[in-house]
Protein backbone atom coordinates (compact mmCIF):
# COMPACT_ATOMS: atom_id res chain seq x y z
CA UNK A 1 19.15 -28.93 12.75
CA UNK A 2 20.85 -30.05 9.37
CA UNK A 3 20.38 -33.63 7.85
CA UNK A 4 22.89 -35.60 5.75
CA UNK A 5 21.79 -33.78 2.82
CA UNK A 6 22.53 -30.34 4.33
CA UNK A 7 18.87 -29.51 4.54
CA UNK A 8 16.93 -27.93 7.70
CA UNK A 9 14.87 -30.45 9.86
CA UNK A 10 12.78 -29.51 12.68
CA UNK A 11 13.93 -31.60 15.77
CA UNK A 12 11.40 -33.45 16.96
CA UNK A 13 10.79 -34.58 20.56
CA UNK A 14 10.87 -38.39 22.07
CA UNK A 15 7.27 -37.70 23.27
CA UNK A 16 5.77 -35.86 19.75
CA UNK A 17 7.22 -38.49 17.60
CA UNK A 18 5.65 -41.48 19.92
CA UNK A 19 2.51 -39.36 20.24
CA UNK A 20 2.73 -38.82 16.32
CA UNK A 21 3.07 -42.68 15.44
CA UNK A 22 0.57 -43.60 18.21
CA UNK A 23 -2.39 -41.70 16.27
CA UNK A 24 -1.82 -43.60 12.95
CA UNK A 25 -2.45 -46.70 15.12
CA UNK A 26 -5.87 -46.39 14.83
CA UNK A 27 -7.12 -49.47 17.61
CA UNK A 28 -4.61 -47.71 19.76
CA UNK A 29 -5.84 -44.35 19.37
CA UNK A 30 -10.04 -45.75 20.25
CA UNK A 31 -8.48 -47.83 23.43
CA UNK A 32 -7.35 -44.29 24.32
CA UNK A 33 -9.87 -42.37 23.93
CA UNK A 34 -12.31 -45.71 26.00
CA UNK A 35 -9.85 -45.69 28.65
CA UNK A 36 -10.32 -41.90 28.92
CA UNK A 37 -14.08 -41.38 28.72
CA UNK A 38 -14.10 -44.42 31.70
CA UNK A 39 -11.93 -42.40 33.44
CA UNK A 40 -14.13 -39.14 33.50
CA UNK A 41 -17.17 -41.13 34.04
CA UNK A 42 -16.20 -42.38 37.32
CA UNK A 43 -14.30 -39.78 38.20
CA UNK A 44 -17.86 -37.48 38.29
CA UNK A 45 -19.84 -39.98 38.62
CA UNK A 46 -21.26 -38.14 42.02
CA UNK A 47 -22.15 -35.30 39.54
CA UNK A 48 -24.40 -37.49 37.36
CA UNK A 49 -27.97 -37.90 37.22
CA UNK A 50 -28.59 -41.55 38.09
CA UNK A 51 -29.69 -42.77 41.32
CA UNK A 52 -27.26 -44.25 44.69
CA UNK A 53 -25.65 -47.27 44.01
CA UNK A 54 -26.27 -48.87 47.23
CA UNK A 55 -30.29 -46.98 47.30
CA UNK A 56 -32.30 -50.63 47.57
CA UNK A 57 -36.27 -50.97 47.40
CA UNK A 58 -37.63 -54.46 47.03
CA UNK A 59 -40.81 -53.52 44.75
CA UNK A 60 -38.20 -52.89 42.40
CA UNK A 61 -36.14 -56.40 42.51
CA UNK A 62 -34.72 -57.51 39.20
CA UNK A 63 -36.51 -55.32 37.16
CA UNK A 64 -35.31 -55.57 33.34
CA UNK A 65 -33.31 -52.94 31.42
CA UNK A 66 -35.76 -50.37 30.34
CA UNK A 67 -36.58 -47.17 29.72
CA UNK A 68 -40.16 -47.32 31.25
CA UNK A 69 -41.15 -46.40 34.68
CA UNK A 70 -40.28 -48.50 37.42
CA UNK A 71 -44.55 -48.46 38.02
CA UNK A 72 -45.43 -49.60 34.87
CA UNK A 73 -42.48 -52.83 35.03
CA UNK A 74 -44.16 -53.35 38.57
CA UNK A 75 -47.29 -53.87 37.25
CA UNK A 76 -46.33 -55.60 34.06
CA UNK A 77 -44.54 -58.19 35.77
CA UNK A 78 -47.50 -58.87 38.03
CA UNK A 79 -50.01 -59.06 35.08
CA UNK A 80 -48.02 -61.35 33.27
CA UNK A 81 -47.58 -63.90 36.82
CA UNK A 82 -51.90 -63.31 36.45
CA UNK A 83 -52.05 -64.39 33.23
CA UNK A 84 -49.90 -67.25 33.77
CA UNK A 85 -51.84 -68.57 37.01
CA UNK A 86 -55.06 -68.28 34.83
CA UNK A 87 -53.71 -70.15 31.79
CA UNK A 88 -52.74 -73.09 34.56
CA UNK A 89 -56.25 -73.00 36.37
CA UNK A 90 -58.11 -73.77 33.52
CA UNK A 91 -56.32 -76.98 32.85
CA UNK A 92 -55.62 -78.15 36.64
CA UNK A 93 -57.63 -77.31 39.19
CA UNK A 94 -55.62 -76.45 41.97
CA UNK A 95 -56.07 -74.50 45.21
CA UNK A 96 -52.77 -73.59 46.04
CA UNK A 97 -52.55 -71.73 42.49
CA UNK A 98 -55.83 -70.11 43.32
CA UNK A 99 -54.84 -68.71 46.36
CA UNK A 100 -51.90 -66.99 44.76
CA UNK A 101 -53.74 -65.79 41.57
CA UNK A 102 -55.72 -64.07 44.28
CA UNK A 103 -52.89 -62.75 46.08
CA UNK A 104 -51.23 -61.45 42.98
CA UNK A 105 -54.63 -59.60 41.98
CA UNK A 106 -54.14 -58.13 45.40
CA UNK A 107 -51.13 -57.06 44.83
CA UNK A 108 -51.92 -55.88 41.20
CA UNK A 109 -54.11 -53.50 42.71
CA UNK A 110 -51.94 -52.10 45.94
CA UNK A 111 -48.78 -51.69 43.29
CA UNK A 112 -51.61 -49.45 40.59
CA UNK A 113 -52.71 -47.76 43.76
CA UNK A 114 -49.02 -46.54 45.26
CA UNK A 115 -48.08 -46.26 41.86
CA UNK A 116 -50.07 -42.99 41.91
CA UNK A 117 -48.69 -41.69 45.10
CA UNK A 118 -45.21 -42.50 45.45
CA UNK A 119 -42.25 -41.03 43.82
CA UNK A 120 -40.14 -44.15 43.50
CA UNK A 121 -42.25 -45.59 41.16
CA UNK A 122 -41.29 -42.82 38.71
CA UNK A 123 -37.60 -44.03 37.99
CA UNK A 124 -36.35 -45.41 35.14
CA UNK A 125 -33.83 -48.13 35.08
CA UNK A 126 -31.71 -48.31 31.65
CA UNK A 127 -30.01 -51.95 32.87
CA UNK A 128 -32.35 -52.60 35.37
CA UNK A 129 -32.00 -53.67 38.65
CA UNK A 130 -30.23 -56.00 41.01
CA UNK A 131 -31.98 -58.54 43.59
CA UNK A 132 -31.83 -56.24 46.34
CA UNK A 133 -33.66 -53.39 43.66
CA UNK A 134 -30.27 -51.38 43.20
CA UNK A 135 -29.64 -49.73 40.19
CA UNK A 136 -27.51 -51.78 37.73
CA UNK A 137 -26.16 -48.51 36.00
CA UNK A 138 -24.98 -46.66 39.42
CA UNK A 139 -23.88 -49.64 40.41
CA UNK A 140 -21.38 -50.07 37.27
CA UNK A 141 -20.47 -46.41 37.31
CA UNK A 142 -19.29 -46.83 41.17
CA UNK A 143 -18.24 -50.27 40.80
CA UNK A 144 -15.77 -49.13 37.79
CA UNK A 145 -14.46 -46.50 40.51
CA UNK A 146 -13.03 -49.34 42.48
CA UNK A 147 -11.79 -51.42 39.80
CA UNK A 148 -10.44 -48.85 37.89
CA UNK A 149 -8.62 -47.18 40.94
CA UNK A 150 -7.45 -50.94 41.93
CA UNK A 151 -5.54 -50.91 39.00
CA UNK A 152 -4.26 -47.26 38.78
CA UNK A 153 -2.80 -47.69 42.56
CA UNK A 154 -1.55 -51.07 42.16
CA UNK A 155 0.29 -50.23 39.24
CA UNK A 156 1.86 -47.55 40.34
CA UNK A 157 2.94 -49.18 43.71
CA UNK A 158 4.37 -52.27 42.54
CA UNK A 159 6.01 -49.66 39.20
CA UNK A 160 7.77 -47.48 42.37
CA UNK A 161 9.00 -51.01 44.61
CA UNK A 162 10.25 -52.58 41.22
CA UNK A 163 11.59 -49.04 39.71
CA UNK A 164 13.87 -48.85 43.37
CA UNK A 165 15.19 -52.28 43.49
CA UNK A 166 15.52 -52.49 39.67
CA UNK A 167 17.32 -49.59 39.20
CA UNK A 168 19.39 -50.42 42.58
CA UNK A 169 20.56 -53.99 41.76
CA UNK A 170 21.22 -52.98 37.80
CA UNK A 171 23.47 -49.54 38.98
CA UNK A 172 25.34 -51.20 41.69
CA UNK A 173 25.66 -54.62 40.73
CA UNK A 174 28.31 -57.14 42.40
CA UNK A 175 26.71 -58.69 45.43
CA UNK A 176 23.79 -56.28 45.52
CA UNK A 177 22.52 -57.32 42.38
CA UNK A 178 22.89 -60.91 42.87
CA UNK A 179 20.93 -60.69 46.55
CA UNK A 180 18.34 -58.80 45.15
CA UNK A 181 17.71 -61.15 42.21
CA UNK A 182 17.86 -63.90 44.12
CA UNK A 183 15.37 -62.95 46.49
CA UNK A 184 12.90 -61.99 43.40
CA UNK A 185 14.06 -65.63 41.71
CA UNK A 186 12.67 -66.70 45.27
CA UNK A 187 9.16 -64.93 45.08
CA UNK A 188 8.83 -65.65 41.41
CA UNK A 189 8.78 -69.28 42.21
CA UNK A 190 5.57 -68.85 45.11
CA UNK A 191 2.22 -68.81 43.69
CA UNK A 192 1.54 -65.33 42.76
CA UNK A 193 -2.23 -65.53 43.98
CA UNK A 194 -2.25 -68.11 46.21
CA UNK A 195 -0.08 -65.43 48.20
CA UNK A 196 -2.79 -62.72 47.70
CA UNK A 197 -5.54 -65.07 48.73
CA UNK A 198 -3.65 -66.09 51.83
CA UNK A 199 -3.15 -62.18 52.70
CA UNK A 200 -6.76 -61.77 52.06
CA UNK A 201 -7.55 -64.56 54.53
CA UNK A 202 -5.16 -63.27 57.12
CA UNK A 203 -7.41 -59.52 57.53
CA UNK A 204 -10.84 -59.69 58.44
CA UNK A 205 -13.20 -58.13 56.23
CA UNK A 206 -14.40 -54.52 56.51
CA UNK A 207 -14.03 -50.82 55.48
CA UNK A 208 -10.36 -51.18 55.02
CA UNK A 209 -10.55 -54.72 52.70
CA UNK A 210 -9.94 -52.06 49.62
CA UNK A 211 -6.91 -50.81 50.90
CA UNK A 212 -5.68 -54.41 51.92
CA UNK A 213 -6.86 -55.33 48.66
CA UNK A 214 -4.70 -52.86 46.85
CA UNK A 215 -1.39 -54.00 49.40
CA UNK A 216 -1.80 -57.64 48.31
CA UNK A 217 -2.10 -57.48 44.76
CA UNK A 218 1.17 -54.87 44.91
CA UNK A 219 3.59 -56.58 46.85
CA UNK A 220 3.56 -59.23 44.85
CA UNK A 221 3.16 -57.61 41.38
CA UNK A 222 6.52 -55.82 41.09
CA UNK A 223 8.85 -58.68 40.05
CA UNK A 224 8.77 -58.36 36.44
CA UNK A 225 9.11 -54.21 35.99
CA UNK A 226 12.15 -54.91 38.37
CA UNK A 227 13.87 -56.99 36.00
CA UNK A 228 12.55 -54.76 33.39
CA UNK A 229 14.91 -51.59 34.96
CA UNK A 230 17.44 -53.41 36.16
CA UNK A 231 18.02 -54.56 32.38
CA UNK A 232 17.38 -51.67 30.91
CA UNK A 233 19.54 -49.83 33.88
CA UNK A 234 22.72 -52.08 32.74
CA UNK A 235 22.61 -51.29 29.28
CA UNK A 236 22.65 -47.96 30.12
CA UNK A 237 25.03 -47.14 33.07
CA UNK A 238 28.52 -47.10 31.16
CA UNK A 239 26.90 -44.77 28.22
CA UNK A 240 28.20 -41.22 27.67
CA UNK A 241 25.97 -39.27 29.05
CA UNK A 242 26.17 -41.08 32.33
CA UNK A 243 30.09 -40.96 32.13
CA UNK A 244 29.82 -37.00 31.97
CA UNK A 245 27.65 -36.63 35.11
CA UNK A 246 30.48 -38.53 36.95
CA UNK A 247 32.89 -36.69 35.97
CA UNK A 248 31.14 -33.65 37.12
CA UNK A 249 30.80 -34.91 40.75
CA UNK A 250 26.84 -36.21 40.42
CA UNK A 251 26.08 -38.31 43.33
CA UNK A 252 24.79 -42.33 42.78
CA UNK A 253 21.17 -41.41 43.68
CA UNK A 254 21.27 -38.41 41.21
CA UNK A 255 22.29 -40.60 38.01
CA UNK A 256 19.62 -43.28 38.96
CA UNK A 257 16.84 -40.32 39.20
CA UNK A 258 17.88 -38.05 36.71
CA UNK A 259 19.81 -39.46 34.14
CA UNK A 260 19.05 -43.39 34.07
CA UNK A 261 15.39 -43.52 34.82
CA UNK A 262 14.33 -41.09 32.58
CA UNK A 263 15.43 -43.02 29.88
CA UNK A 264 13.76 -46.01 30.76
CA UNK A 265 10.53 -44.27 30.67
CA UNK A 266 9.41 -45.26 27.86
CA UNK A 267 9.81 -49.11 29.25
CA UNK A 268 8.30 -48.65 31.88
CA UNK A 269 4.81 -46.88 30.78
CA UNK A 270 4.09 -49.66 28.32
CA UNK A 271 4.46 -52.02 31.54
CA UNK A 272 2.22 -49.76 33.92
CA UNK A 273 -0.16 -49.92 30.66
CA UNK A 274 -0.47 -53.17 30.12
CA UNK A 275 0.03 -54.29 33.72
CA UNK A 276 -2.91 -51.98 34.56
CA UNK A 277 -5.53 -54.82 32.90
CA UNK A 278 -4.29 -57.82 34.92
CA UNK A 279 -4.73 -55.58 38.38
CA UNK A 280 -9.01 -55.77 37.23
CA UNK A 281 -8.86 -59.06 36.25
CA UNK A 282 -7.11 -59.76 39.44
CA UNK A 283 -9.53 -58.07 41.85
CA UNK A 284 -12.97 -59.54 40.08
CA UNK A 285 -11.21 -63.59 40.73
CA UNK A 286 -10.41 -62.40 43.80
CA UNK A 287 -14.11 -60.89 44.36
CA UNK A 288 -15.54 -63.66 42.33
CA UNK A 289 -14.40 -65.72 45.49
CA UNK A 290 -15.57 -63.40 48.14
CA UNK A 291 -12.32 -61.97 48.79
CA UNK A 292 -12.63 -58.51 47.46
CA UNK A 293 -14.28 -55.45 48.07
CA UNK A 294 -16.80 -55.89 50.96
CA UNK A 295 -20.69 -55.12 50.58
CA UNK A 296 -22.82 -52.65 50.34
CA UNK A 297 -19.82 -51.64 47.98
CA UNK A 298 -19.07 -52.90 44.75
CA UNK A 299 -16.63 -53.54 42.01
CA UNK A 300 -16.71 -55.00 38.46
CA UNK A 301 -15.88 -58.04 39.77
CA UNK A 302 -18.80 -58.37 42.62
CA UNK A 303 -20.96 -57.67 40.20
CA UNK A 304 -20.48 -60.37 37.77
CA UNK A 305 -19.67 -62.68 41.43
CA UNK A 306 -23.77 -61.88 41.58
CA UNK A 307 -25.10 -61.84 38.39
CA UNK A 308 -23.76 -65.58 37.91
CA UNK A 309 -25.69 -66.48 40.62
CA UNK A 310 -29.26 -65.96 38.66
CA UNK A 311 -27.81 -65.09 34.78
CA UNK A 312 -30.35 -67.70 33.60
CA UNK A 313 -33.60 -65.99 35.08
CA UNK A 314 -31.86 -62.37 34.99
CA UNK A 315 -28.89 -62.17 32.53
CA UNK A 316 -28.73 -58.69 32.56
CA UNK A 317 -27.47 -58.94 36.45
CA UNK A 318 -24.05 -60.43 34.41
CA UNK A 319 -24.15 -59.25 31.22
CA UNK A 320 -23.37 -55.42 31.49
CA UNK A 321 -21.46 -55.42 33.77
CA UNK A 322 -19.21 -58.40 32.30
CA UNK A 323 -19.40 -56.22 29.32
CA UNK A 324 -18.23 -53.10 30.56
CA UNK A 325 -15.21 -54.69 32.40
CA UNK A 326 -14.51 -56.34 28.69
CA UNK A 327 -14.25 -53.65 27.37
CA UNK A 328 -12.13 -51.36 29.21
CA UNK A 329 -9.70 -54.58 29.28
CA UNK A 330 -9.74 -54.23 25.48
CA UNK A 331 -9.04 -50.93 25.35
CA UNK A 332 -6.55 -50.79 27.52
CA UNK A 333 -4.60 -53.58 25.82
CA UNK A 334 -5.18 -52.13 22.45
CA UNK A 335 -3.91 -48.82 24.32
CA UNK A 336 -0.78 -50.68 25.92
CA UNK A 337 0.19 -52.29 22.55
CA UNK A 338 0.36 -49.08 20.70
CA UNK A 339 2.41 -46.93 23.20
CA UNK A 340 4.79 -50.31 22.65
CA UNK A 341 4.82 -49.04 19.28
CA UNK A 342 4.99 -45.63 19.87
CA UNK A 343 7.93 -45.47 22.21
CA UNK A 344 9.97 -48.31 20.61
CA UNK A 345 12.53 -46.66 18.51
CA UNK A 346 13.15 -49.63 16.27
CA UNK A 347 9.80 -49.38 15.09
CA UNK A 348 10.52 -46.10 13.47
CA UNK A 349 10.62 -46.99 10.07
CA UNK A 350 8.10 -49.54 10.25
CA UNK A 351 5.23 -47.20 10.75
């Protein structure tokens, strides 16, 4: 390949000149490389070492994040209720408080004695535990395998609906375009999640609220990415390349598939990307209201629905796993803006 000063270039791809200006954008680059290790982690998360996500044992309830023995939190947490009760009973002297600094003693001494015996009291709890003594960090782990794989299959289902009737009403046009836009005029002006909620009321909940739960965020989510193709289908349907696969007999369906679509590509994975983020956010409101994912499972946004609940005695309950959710949101936005960068051609000589 010869430039206009007779010199030889190396072509270079679509794909190795986006990947080659997304790794100077450094945020871009780290929201990758997040969104990726999230990915693997929940992916093997049966592989790793930590304990079952839905395991409960209530001489472990909200146990703080720590890397000491379940045992020794036990007992620490009783010892410091003793302590308390004394410091009270030698001010105000009350039998209802003595009664209970007995019973904890009691218990001081049953939890020191099983403590020696049984096995559970060997774990360890990084981020400690819920009110039902589940691990926090399983919990996240398995939790980010729903939320994560809400968004994946939501995006990709309403990308496919809005990718079909995009690319239909932009490469036909006439009255088929103008029906089809219409109807999506129509459904842009209905409450977007007022229309989930209302599907989530309609099914009762169960084993298969996930999979409902992936339907109605969809059908409702592929409005935009259809106007997306269908613009980016016009502007491309009278170029020369599709003129040439006319005139060599290629049927309607082929040029859509094979000629226009992979051009718009580019479009459309910077959509999927940054679509991908409201899909989470989506399913914790919706599980924030007790329309999501049904117990003993979890997802990101259960587990913030129960750490509000006691944040002020137990903020770790909300914290980490608000946190994680944060910041595979970031990430992927960071992520989504840069492959906007990458695959925009105008901003070729700007970076």
């Amino acid at each position: 390949m010869v430039n206009e000063f007779n010199q030889q270039v190396k072509p270079v791809s679509l794909w190795a000149d986006a990947w080659k200006r997304l790794r100077k954008n450094r945020m871009a680059l780290i929201g990758l490389y997040v969104v990726i290790f999230y990915i693997v982690i929940s992916l093997v998360a049966p592989l790793l070492p930590i304990y079952s996500p839905n395991e409960q044992n209530l001489m472990h309830i909200n146990l703080p994040p720590s890397f000491k023995t379940a045992g020794e939190l036990a007992v620490e947490k009783v010892e410091k209720r003793i302590v308390r009760l004394t410091e009270v009973l030698q001010t105000q002297d009350r039998a209802d408080l003595k009664t209970e600094l007995e019973s904890q003693k009691a218990e001081l001494a049953k939890i020191k004695e099983e403590v020696q015996h049984d096995p559970s009291y060997k774990k360890v709890y990084i981020l400690g535990t819920d009110y039902l003594g589940r691990d926090m960090l399983a919990r996240i782990i398995y939790g980010g395998q729903i939320s994560i794989g809400i968004g994946v299959v939501g995006t990709l289902t309403a990308v496919l609906i809005g990718i079909v009737i995009g690319a239909i009403a932009g490469f036909l046009g006439g009255w088929v375009d103008n029906l089809l836009m219409r109807f999506v005029d129509v459904l842009y002006g209905l409450p977007y999640m007022l229309i989930v909620i209302i599907l989530m009321s309609m099914v009762p909940s169960g084993s298969n609220s996930i999979f409902i739960l992936f339907i109605a965020i969809a059908m409702v989510s592929w409005l935009t990415i259809a106007r997306v193709v269908r613009g980016q289908i016009i502007s491309l349907k009278n170029s020369e390349f599709v003129e040439a696969a006319r005139s060599m007999g290629a049927s309607q369906g082929r040029i859509i598939f094979r000629h226009l679509l992979p051009n718009s590509l580019g479009v459309i994975i910077i959509f999927a990307t940054l679509q991908m983020p409201s899909f989470i956010m989506n399913e914790s409101f919706l599980s924030f209201l007790g329309l999501g994912v049904s117990a003993p499972g979890a997802s990101w946004g259960t587990l913030v629905a129960d750490g509000v609940k006691g944040m002020e005695l137990y903020p770790w309950r909300l914290l980490f796993p608000a946190i994680s959710m944060t910041i595979f949101l970031f990430a992927m936005n960071f992520l989504g803006d840069g492959l906007r960068d990458a695959l925009d051609p105008q901003s070729k000589n700007r970076t």
